[in-house]
Structures are given as C-alpha cells and as structure tokens.
Protein backbone atom coordinates (compact mmCIF):
# COMPACT_ATOMS: atom_id res chain seq x y z
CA UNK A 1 154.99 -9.80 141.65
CA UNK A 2 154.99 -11.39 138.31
CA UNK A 3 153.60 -9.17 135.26
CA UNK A 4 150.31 -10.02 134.61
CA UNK A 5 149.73 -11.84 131.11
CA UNK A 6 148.68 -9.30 127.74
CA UNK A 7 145.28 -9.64 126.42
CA UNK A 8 146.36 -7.79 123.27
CA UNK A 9 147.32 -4.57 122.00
CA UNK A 10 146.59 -1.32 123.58
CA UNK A 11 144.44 0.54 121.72
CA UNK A 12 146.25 3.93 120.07
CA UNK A 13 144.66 7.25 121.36
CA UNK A 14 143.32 8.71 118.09
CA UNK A 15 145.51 11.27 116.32
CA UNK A 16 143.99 14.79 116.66
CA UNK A 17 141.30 13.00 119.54
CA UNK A 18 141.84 16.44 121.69
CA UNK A 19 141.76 20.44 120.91
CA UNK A 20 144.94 20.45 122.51
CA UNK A 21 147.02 18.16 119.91
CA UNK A 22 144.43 19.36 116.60
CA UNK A 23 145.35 22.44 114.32
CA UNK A 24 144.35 25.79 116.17
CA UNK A 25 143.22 27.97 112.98
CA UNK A 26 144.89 31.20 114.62
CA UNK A 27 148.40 28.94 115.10
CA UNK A 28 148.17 27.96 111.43
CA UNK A 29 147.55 31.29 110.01
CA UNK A 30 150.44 32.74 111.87
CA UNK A 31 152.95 29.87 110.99
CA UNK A 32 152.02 30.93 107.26
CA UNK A 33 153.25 34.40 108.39
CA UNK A 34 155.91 33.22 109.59
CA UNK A 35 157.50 30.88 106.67
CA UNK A 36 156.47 33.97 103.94
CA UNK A 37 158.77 36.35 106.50
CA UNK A 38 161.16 33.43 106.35
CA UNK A 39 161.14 34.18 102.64
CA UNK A 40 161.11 37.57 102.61
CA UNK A 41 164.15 37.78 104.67
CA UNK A 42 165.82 35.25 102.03
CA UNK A 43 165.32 37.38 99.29
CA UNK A 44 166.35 40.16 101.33
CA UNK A 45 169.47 38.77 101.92
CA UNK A 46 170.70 38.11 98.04
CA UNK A 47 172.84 39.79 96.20
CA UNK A 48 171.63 41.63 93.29
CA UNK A 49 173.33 38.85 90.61
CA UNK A 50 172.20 35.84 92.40
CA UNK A 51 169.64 35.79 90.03
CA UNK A 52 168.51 31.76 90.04
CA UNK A 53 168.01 32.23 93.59
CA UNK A 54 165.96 35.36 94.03
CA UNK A 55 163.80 33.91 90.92
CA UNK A 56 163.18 30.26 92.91
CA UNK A 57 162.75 32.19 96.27
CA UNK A 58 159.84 34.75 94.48
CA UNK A 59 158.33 31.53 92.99
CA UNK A 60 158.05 30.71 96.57
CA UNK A 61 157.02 33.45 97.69
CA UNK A 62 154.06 33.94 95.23
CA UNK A 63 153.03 29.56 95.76
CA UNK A 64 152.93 30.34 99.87
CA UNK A 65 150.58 33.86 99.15
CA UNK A 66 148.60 32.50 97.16
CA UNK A 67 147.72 29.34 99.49
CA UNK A 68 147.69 31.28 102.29
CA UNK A 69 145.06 34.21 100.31
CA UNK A 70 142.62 31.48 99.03
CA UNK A 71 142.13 29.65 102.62
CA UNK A 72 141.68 32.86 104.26
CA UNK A 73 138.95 33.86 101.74
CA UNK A 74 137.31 30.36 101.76
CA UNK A 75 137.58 29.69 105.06
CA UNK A 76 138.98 32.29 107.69
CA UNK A 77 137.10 34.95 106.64
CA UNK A 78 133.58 33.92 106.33
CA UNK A 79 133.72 32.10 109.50
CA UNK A 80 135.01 35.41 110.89
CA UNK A 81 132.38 37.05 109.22
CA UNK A 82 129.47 34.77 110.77
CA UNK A 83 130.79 34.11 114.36
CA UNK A 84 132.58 37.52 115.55
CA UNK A 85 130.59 40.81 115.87
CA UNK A 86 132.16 43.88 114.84
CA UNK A 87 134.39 42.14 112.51
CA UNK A 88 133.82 42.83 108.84
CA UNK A 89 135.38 45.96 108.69
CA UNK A 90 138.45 44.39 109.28
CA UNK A 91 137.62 41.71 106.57
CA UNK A 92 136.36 43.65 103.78
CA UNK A 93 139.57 45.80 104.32
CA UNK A 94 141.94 42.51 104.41
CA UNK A 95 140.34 41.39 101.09
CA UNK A 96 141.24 44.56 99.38
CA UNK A 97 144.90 44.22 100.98
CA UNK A 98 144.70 40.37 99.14
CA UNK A 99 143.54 41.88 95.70
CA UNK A 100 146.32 44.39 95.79
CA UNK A 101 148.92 41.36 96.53
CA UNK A 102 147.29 38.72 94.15
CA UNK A 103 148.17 41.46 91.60
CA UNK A 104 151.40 42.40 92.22
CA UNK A 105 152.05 38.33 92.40
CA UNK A 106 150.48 38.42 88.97
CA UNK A 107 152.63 40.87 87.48
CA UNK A 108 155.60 39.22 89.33
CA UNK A 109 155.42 35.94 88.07
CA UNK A 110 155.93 36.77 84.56
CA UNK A 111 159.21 38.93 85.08
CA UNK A 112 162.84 37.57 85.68
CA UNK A 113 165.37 38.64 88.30
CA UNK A 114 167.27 41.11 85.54
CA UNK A 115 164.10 43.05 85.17
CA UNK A 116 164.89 46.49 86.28
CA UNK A 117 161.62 46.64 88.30
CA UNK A 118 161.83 43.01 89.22
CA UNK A 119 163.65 43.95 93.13
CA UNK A 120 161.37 47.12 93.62
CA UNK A 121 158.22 45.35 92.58
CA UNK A 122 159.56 42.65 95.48
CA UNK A 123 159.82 44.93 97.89
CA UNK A 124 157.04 46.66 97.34
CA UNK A 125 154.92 43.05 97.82
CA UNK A 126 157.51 42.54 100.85
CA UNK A 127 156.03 46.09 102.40
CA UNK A 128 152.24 45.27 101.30
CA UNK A 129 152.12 41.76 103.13
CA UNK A 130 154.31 42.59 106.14
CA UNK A 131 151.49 45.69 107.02
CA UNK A 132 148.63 43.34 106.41
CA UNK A 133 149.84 40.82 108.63
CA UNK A 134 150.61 43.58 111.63
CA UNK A 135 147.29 44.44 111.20
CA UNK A 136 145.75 40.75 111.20
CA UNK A 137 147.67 39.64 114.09
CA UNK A 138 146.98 42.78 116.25
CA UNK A 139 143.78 43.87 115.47
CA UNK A 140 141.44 40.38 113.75
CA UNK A 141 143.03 37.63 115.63
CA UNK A 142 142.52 39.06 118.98
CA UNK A 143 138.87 39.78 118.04
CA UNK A 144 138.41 35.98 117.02
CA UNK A 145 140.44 34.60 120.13
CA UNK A 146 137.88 36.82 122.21
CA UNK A 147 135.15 35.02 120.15
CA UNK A 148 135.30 31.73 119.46
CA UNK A 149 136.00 28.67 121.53
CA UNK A 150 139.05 26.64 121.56
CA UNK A 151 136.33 23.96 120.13
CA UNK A 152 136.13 26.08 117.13
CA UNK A 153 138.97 27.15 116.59
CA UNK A 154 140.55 23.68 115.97
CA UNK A 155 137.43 22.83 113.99
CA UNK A 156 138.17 26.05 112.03
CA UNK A 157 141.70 25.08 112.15
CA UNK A 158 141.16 21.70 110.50
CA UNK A 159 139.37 23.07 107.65
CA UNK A 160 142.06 25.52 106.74
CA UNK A 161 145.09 23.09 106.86
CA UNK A 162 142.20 20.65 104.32
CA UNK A 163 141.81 23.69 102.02
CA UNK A 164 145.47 24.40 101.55
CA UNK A 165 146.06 20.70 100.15
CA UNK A 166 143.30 21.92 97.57
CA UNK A 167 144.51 25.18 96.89
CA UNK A 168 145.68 27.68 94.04
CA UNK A 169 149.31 27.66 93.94
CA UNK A 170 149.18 30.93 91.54
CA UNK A 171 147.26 34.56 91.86
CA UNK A 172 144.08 35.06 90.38
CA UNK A 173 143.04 38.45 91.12
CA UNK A 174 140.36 38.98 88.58
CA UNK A 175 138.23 35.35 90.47
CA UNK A 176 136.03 35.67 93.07
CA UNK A 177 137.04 36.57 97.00
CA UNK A 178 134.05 35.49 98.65
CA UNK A 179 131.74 32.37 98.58
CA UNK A 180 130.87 30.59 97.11
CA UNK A 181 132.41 31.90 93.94
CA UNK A 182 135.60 31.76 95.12
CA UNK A 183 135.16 27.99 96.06
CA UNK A 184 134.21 27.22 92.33
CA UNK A 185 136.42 29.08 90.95
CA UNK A 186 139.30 27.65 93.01
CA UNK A 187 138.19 24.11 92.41
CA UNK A 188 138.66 24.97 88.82
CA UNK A 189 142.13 26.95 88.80
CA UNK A 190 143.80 24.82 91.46
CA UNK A 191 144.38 21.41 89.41
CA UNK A 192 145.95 23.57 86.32
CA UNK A 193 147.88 25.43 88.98
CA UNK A 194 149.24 21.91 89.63
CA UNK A 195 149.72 21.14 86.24
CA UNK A 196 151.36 24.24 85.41
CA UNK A 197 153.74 23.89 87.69
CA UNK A 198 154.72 20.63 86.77
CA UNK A 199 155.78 21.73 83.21
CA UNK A 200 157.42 24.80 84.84
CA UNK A 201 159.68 22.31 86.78
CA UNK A 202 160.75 20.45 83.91
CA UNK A 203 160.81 22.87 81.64
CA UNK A 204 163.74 24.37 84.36
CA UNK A 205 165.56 21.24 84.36
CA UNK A 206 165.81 21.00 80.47
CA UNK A 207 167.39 24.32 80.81
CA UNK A 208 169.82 23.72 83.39
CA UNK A 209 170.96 20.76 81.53
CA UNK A 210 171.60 22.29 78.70
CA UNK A 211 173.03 25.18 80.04
C-alpha cells in the first residue's frame, strides 16, 4: 500500500506538557543533596596539601548551599508551610539549621586551605548539612509527598528550578529567611553575587598566570 502523501509537519508534543516529564520539587531538592554529598565526598578525599583543590571544591560547596538555602526559603518552605498540616515545626527548625550553615559558609569563604581551622571548620559544615538533610528527607518530604498532589508538586517543582537561575550564589545570614523579605533581599544580593564572582574568577587567573 503506498504511503499516503504529508500534509506537513507533525506538531512537537510540548516540552514539560505532562507531570510525568516536568520537575517534581521533592526530585529536585534531593538531586541538590545529592551533588553537595558529591562534594563533600571530594573534599573528603584530598590530601591535606592539595590546597587549590580543596579551596575550588569549598567555593563549590558554599555556591551549591547557598542556591539550594535561598529556594528552600523562598519557595519550599512557605508552600510547605501553607499546604501541609503539622508541618512548621519541622520548618522553623530547618531554618535555624540554614542560619547556622549560611554562617559557617560566611566565615568559610574568607579563609584559605592553610588556615589551621580551615579542614575542621569543613567538616564541621560537612556534619551540619549531612544531619539536616537526614532529617528533611525522612521526616518533611514524606509529610509533603502525603500532602500534595503530583499536580503540585511539579508546579512547586517548576518554581524552584526558576528561583535557582535567580539566586544568591554567596551566604547572607544576617538577610531575611522568610517572605517576602527574603525575596527582596535576594533580588538585591543575587546580581552582585554574580558580579562578585566574576572578578573572583579573573582575579584567579591573573594569579595563576603569574605564578
């Protein structure tokens, strides 16, 4: 049987068109987890004297927390907050585990891999973030999969892959944790975050051409 004659293109399904193939917002917090572990376990792994290395893998390190802190507290947690009963106990204890880590990233992005605190003051962060997360992943996430819909989930999922494009790439532990004056404040810190960081970078490639 010949093929019967094309009328034109088939039209594309629409990226993201289904829950199924859209962000889930528990999925994307725990990939965060997972790529700070992946970092964690890096550092872990160098040697006292690989200093260049341990300093770009903090640097990391503090950029990924402090993405990851500033959605939750724009987006995770106030949603949370609204939609699942019984929950803000568990927030209003996770924001006081993200002030505790936004200073300690703080303090750690001013020192350099031949402090003598600079490892313990790592591992100490290492410890902080690795109980938090047991914590969120056993004991909040179940309570939200329990409450929300799949619907909202990837709706709340969206919006939390959005924020991070927009988001501090450096602690600021003395701004606001809670709307909305942590969403002004974080439209204001973000872009000299971004700024920042691009004189960091070639302020680091002056010096290791000269050195």
């Amino acid at each position: 049987m010949p093929t019967p004659p094309k009328t034109g293109r088939p039209a594309k399904r629409a990226r993201n068109s289904s829950p199924r193939s859209a962000p889930n917002a528990i999925a994307v917090l725990t990939q965060d987890h997972r790529d700070v572990e992946h970092l964690f376990s890096t550092f872990e792994g160098l040697g006292p004297r690989a200093h260049k290395r341990r300093e770009a893998t903090v640097h990391k390190i503090i950029e990924s927390l402090s993405q990851h802190a500033a959605v939750e507290e724009t987006v995770f947690y106030p949603a949370v907050r609204a939609m699942v009963p019984g929950a803000d106990d568990d927030i209003l204890e996770a924001l006081e585990e993200h002030h505790v880590v936004k200073w300690t990233l703080s303090e750690m992005s001013s020192m350099q891999s031949e402090d003598e605190r600079f490892a313990a003051k790592v591992t100490v962060l290492i410890e902080t973030v690795r109980h938090h997360v047991r914590e969120e992943e056993g004991e909040l996430f179940p309570k939200v999969r329990n409450s929300l819909s799949r619907q909202q989930l990837v709706e709340l999922g969206v919006q939390l892959v959005a924020a991070k494009a927009d988001a501090p790439t450096r602690p600021h532990p003395r701004s606001p944790d809670s709307p909305p004056g942590n969403l002004i404040a974080n439209a204001v810190v973000a872009p000299l975050d971004a700024a920042s960081n691009l004189v960091g970078a070639v302020a680091n490639k002056v010096r290791s051409a000269a050195s």
